[in-house]
PDB file of N, CA and C in Angstrom:
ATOM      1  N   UNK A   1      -7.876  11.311 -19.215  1.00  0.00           N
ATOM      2  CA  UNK A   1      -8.222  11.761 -17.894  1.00  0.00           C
ATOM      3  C   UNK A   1      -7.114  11.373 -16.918  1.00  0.00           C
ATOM      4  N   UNK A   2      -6.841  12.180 -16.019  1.00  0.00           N
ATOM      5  CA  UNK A   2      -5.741  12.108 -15.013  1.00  0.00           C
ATOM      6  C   UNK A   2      -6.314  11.161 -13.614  1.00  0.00           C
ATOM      7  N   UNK A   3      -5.676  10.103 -13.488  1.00  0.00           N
ATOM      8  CA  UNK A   3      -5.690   9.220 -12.477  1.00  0.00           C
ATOM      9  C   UNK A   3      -6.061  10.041 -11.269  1.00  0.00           C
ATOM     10  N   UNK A   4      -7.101   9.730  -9.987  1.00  0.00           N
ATOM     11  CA  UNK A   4      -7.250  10.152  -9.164  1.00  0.00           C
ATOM     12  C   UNK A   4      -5.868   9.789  -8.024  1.00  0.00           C
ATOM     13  N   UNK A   5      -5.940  10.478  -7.302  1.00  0.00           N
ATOM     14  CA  UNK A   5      -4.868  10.531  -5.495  1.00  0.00           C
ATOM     15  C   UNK A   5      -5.606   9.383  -5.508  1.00  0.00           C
ATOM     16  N   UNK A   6      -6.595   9.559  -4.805  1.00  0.00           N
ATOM     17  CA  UNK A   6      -7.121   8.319  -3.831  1.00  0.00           C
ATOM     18  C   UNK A   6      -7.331   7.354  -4.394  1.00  0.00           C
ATOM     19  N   UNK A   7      -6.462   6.075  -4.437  1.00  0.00           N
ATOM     20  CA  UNK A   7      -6.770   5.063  -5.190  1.00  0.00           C
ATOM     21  C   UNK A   7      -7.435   3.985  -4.113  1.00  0.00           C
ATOM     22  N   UNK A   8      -7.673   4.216  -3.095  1.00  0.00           N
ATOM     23  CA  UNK A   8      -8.543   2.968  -2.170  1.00  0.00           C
ATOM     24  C   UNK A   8      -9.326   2.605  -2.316  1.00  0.00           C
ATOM     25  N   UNK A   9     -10.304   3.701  -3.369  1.00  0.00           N
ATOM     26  CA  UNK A   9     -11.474   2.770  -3.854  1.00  0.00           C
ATOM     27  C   UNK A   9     -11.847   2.222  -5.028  1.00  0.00           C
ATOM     28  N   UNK A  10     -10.123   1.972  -5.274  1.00  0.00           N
ATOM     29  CA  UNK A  10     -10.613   0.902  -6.446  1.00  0.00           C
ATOM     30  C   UNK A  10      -9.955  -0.479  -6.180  1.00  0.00           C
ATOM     31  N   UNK A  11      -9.811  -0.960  -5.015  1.00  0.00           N
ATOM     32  CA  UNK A  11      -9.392  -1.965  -4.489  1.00  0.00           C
ATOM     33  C   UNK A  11     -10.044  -2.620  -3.486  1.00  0.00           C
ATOM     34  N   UNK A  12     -10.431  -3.892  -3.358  1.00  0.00           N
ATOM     35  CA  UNK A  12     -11.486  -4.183  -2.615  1.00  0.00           C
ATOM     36  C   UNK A  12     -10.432  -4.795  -1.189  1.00  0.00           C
ATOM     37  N   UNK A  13     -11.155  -4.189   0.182  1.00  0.00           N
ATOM     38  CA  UNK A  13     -10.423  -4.692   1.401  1.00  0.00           C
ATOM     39  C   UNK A  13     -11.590  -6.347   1.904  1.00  0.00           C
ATOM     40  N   UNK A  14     -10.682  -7.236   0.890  1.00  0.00           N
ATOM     41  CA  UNK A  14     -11.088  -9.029   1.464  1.00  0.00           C
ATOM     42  C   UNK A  14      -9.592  -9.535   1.695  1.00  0.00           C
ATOM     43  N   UNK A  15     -10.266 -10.790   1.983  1.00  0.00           N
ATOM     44  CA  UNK A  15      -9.127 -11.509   2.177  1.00  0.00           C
ATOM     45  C   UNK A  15      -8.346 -11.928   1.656  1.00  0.00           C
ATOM     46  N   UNK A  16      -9.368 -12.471   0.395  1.00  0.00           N
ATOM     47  CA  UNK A  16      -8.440 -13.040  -1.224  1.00  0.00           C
ATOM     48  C   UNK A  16      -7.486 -11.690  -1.581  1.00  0.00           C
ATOM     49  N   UNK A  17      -7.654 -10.398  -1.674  1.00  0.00           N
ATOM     50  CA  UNK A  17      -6.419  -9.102  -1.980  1.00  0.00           C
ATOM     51  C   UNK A  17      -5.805  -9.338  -0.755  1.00  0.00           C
ATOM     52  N   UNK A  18      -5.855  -9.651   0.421  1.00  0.00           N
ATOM     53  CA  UNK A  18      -4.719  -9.333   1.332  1.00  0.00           C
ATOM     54  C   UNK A  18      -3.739 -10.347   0.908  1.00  0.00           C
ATOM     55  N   UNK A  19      -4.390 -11.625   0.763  1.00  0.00           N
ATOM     56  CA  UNK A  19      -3.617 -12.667   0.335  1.00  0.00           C
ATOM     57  C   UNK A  19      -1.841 -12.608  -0.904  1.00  0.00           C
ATOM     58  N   UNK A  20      -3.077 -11.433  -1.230  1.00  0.00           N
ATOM     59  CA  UNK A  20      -1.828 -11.396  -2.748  1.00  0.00           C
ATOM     60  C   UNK A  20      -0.799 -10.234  -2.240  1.00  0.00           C
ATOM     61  N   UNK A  21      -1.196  -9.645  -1.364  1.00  0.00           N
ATOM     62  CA  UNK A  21      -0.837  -8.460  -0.729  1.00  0.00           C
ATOM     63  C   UNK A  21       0.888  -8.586  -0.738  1.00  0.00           C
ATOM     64  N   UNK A  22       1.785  -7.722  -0.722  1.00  0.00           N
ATOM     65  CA  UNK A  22       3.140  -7.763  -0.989  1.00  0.00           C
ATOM     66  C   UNK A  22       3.813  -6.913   0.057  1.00  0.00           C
ATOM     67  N   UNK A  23       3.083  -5.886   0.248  1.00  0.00           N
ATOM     68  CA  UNK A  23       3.329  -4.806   1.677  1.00  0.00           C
ATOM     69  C   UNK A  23       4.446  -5.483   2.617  1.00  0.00           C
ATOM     70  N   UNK A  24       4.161  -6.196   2.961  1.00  0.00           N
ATOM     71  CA  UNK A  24       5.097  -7.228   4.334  1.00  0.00           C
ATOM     72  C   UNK A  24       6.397  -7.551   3.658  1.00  0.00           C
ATOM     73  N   UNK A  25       6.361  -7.510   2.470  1.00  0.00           N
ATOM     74  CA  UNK A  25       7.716  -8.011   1.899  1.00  0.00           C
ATOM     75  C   UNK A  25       8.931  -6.439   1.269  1.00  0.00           C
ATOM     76  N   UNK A  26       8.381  -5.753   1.372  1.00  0.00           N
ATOM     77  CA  UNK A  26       8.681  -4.503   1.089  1.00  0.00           C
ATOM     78  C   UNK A  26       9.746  -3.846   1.798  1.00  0.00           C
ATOM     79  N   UNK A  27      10.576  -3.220   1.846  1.00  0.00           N
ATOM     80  CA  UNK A  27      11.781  -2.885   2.791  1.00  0.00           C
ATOM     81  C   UNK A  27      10.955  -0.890   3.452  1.00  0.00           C
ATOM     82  N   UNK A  28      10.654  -0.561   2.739  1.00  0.00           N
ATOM     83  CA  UNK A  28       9.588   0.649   3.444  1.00  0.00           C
ATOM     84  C   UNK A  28       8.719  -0.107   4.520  1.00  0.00           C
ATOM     85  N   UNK A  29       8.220  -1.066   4.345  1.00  0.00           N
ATOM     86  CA  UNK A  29       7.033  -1.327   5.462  1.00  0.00           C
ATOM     87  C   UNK A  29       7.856  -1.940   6.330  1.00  0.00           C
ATOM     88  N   UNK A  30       8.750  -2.678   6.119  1.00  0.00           N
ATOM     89  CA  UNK A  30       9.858  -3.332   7.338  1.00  0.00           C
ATOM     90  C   UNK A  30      10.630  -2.747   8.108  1.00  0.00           C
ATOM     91  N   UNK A  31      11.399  -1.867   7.668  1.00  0.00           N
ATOM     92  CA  UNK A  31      12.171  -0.269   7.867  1.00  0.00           C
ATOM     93  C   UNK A  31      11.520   0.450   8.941  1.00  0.00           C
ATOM     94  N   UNK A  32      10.129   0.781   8.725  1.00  0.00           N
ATOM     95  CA  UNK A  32       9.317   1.475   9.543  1.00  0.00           C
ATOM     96  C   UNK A  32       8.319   1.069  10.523  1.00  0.00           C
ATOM     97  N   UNK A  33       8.159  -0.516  10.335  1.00  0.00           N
ATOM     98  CA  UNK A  33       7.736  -1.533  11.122  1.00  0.00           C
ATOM     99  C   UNK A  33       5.970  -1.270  11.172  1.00  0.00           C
ATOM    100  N   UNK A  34       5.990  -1.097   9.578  1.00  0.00           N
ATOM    101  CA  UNK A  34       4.555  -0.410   9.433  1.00  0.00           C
ATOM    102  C   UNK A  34       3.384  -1.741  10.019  1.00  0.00           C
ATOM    103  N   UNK A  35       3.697  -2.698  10.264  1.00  0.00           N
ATOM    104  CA  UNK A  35       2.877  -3.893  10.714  1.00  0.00           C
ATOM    105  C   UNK A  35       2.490  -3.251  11.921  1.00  0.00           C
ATOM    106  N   UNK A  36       3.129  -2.752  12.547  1.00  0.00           N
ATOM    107  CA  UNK A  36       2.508  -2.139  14.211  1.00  0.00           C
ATOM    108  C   UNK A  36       1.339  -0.917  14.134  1.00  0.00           C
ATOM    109  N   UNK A  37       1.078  -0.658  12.649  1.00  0.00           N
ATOM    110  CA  UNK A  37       0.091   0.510  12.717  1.00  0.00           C
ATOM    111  C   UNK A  37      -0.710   0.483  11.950  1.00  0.00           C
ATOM    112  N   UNK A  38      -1.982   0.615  12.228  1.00  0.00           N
ATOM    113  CA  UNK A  38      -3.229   0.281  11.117  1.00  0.00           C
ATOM    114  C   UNK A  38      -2.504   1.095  10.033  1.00  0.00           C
ATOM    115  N   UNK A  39      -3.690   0.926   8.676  1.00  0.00           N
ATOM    116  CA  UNK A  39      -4.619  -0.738   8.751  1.00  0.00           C
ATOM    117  C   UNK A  39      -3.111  -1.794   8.296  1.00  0.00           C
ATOM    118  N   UNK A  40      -2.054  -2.080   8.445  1.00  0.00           N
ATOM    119  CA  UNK A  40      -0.735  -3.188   8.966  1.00  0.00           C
ATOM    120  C   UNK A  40      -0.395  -3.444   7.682  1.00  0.00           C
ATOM    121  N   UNK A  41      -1.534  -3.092   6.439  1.00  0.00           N
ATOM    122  CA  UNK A  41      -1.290  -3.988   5.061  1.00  0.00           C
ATOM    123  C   UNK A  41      -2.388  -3.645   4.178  1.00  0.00           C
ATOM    124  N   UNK A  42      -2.237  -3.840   2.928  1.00  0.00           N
ATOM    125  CA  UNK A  42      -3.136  -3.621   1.912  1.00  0.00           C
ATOM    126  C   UNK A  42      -3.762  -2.596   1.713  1.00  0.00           C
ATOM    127  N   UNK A  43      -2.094  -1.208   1.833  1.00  0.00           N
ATOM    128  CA  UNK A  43      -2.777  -0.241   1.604  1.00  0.00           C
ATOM    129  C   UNK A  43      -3.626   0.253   0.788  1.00  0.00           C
ATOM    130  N   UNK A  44      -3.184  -0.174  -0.754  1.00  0.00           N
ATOM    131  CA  UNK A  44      -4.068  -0.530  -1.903  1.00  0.00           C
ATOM    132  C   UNK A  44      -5.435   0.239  -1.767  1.00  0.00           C
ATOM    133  N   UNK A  45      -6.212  -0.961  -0.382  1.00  0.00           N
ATOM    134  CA  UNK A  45      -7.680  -0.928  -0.140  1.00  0.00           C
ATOM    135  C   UNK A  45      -8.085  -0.009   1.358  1.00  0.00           C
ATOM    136  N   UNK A  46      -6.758  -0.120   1.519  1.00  0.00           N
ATOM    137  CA  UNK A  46      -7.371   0.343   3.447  1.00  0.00           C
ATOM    138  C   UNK A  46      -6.849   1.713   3.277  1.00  0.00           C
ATOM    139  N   UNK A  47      -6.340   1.863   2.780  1.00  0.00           N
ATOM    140  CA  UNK A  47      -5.552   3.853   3.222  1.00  0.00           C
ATOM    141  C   UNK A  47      -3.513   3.945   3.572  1.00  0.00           C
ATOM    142  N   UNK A  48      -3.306   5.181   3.531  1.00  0.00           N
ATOM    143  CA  UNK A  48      -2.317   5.014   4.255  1.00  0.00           C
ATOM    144  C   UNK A  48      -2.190   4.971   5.654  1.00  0.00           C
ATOM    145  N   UNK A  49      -0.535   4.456   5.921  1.00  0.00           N
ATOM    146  CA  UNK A  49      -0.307   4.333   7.374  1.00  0.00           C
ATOM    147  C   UNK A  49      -0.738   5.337   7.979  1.00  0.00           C
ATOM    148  N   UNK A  50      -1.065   4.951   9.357  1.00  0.00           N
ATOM    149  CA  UNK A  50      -1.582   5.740  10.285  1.00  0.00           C
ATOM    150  C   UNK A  50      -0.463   5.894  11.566  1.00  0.00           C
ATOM    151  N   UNK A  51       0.990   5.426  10.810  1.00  0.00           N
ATOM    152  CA  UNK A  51       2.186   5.594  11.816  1.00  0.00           C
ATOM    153  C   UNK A  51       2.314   7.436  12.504  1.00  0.00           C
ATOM    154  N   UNK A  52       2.208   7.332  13.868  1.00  0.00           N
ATOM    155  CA  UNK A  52       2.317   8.759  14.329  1.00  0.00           C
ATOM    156  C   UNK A  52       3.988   9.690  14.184  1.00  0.00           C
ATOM    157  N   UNK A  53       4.601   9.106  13.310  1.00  0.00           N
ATOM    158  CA  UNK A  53       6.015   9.358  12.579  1.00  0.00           C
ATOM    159  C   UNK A  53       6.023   9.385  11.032  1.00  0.00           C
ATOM    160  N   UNK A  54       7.039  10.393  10.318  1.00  0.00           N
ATOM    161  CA  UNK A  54       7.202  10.252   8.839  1.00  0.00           C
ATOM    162  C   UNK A  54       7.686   9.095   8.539  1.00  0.00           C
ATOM    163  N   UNK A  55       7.292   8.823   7.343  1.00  0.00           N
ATOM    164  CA  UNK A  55       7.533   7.155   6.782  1.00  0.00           C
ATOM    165  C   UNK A  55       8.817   7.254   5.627  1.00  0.00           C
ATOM    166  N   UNK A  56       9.732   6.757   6.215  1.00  0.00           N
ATOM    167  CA  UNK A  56      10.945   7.109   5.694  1.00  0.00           C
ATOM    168  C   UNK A  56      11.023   5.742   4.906  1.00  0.00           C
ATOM    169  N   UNK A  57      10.850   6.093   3.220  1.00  0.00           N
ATOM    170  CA  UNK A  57      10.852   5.231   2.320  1.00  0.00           C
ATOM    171  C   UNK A  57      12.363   4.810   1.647  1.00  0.00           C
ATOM    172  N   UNK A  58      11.952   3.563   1.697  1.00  0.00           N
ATOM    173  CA  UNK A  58      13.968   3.262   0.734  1.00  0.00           C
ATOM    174  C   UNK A  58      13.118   2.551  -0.321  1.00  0.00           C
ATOM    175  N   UNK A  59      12.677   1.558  -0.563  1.00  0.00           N
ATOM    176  CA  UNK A  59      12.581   0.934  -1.741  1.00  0.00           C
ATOM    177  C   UNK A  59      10.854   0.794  -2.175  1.00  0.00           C
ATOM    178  N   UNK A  60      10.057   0.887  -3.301  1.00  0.00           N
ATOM    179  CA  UNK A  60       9.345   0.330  -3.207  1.00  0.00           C
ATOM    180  C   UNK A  60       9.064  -0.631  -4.038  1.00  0.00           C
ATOM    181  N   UNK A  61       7.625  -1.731  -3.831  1.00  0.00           N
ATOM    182  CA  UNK A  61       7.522  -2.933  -4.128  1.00  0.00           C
ATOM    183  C   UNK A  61       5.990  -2.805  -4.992  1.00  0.00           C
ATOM    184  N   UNK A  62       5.176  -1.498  -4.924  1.00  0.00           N
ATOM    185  CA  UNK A  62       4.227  -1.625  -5.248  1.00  0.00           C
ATOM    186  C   UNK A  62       3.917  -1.894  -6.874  1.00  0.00           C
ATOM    187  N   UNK A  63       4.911  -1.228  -7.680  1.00  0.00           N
ATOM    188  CA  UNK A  63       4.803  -1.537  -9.018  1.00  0.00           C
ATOM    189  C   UNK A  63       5.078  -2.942  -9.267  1.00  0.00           C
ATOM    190  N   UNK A  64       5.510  -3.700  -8.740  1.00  0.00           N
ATOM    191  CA  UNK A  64       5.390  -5.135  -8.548  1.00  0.00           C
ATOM    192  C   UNK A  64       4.674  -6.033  -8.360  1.00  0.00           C
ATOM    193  N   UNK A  65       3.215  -5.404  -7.390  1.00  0.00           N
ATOM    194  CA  UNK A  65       2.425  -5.784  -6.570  1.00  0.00           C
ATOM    195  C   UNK A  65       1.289  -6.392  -8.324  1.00  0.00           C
ATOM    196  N   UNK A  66       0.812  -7.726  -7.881  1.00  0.00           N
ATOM    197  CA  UNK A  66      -0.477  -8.211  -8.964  1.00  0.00           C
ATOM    198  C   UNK A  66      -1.659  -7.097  -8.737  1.00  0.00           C
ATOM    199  N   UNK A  67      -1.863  -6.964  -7.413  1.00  0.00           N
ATOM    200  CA  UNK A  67      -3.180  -5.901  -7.578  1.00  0.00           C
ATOM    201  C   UNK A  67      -3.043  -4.195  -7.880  1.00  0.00           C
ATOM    202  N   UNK A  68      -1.436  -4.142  -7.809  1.00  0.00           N
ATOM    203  CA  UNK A  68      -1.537  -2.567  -8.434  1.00  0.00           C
ATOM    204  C   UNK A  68      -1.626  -2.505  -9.756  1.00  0.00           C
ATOM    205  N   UNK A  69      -1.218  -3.634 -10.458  1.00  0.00           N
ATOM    206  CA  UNK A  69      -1.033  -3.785 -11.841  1.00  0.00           C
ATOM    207  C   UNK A  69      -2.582  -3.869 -12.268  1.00  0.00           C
ATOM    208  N   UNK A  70      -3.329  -4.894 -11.474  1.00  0.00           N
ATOM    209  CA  UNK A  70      -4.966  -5.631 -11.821  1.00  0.00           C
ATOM    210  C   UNK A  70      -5.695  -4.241 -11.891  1.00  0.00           C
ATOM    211  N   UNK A  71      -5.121  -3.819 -10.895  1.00  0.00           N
ATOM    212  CA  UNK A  71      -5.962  -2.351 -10.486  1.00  0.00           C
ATOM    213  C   UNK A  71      -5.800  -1.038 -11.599  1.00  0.00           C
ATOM    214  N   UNK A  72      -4.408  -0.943 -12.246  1.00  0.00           N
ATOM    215  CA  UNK A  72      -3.903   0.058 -13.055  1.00  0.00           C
ATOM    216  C   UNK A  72      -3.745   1.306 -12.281  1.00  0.00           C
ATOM    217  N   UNK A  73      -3.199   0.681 -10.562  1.00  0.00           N
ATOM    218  CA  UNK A  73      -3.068   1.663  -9.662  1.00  0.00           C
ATOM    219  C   UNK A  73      -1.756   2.810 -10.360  1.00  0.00           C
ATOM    220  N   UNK A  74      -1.642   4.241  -9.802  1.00  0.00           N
ATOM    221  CA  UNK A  74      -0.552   4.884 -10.223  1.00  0.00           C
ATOM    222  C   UNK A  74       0.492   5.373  -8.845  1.00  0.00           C
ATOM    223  N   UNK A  75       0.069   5.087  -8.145  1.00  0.00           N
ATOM    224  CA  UNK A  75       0.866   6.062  -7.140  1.00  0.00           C
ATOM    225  C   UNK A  75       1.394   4.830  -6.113  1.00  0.00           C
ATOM    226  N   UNK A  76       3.570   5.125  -6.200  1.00  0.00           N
ATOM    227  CA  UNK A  76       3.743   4.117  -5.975  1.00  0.00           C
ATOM    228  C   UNK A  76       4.037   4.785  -3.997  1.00  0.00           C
ATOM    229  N   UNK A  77       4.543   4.347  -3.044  1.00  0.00           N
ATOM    230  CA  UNK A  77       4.156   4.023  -1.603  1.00  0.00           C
ATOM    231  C   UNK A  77       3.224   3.918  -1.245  1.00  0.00           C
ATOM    232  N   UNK A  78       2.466   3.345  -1.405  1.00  0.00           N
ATOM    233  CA  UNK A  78       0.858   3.199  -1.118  1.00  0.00           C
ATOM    234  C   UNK A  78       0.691   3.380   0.663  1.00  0.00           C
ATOM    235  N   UNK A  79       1.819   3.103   1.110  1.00  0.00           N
ATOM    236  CA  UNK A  79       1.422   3.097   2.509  1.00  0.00           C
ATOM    237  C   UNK A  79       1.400   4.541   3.056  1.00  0.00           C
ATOM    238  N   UNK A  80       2.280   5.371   2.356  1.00  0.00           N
ATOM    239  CA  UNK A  80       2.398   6.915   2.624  1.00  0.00           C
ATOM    240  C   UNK A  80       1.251   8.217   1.950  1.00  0.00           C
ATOM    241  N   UNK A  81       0.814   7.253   0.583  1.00  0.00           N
ATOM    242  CA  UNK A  81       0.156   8.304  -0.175  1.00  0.00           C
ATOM    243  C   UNK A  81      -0.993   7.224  -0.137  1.00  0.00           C
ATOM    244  N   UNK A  82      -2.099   6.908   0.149  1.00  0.00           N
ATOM    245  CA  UNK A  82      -3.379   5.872   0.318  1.00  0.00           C
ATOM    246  C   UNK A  82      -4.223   6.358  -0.449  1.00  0.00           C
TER     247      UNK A  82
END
């Protein structure tokens, strides 16, 4: 079976996942200063950015991330594709 788009709901939005959260360390979310625009982090669980500009990606970090792996998430900018 083919992995769904929407992977947000297989990630739970607490504190313990923000914790592990990697987003902030990422050169896409820094680049674009995605901290200034909901939900700031853990797209994973919350969705993508809600930046009112295209999200101009250079590197990503998500295949890296413990909870995309925990998760067997597939789709890597999580902040662009939620």
């Amino acid at each position: 079976m083919k992995p769904s788009v929407n992977v947000t709901q297989n990630v739970d939005d607490t504190e313990e996942n923000l914790e592990k959260c990697i987003c902030k360390l990422c050169p896409t979310f820094r680049n674009n200063e995605l901290a200034k625009f909901s939900p700031n982090a853990l797209f994973c669980a919350r969705g993508e950015s809600k930046i009112p500009s295209k999200i101009k990606t250079t590197n990503c970090y998500c295949l890296g991330c413990d909870l995309f792996i925990k998760h067997g998430l597939v789709i890597s900018h999580l902040c662009v594709h939620g």
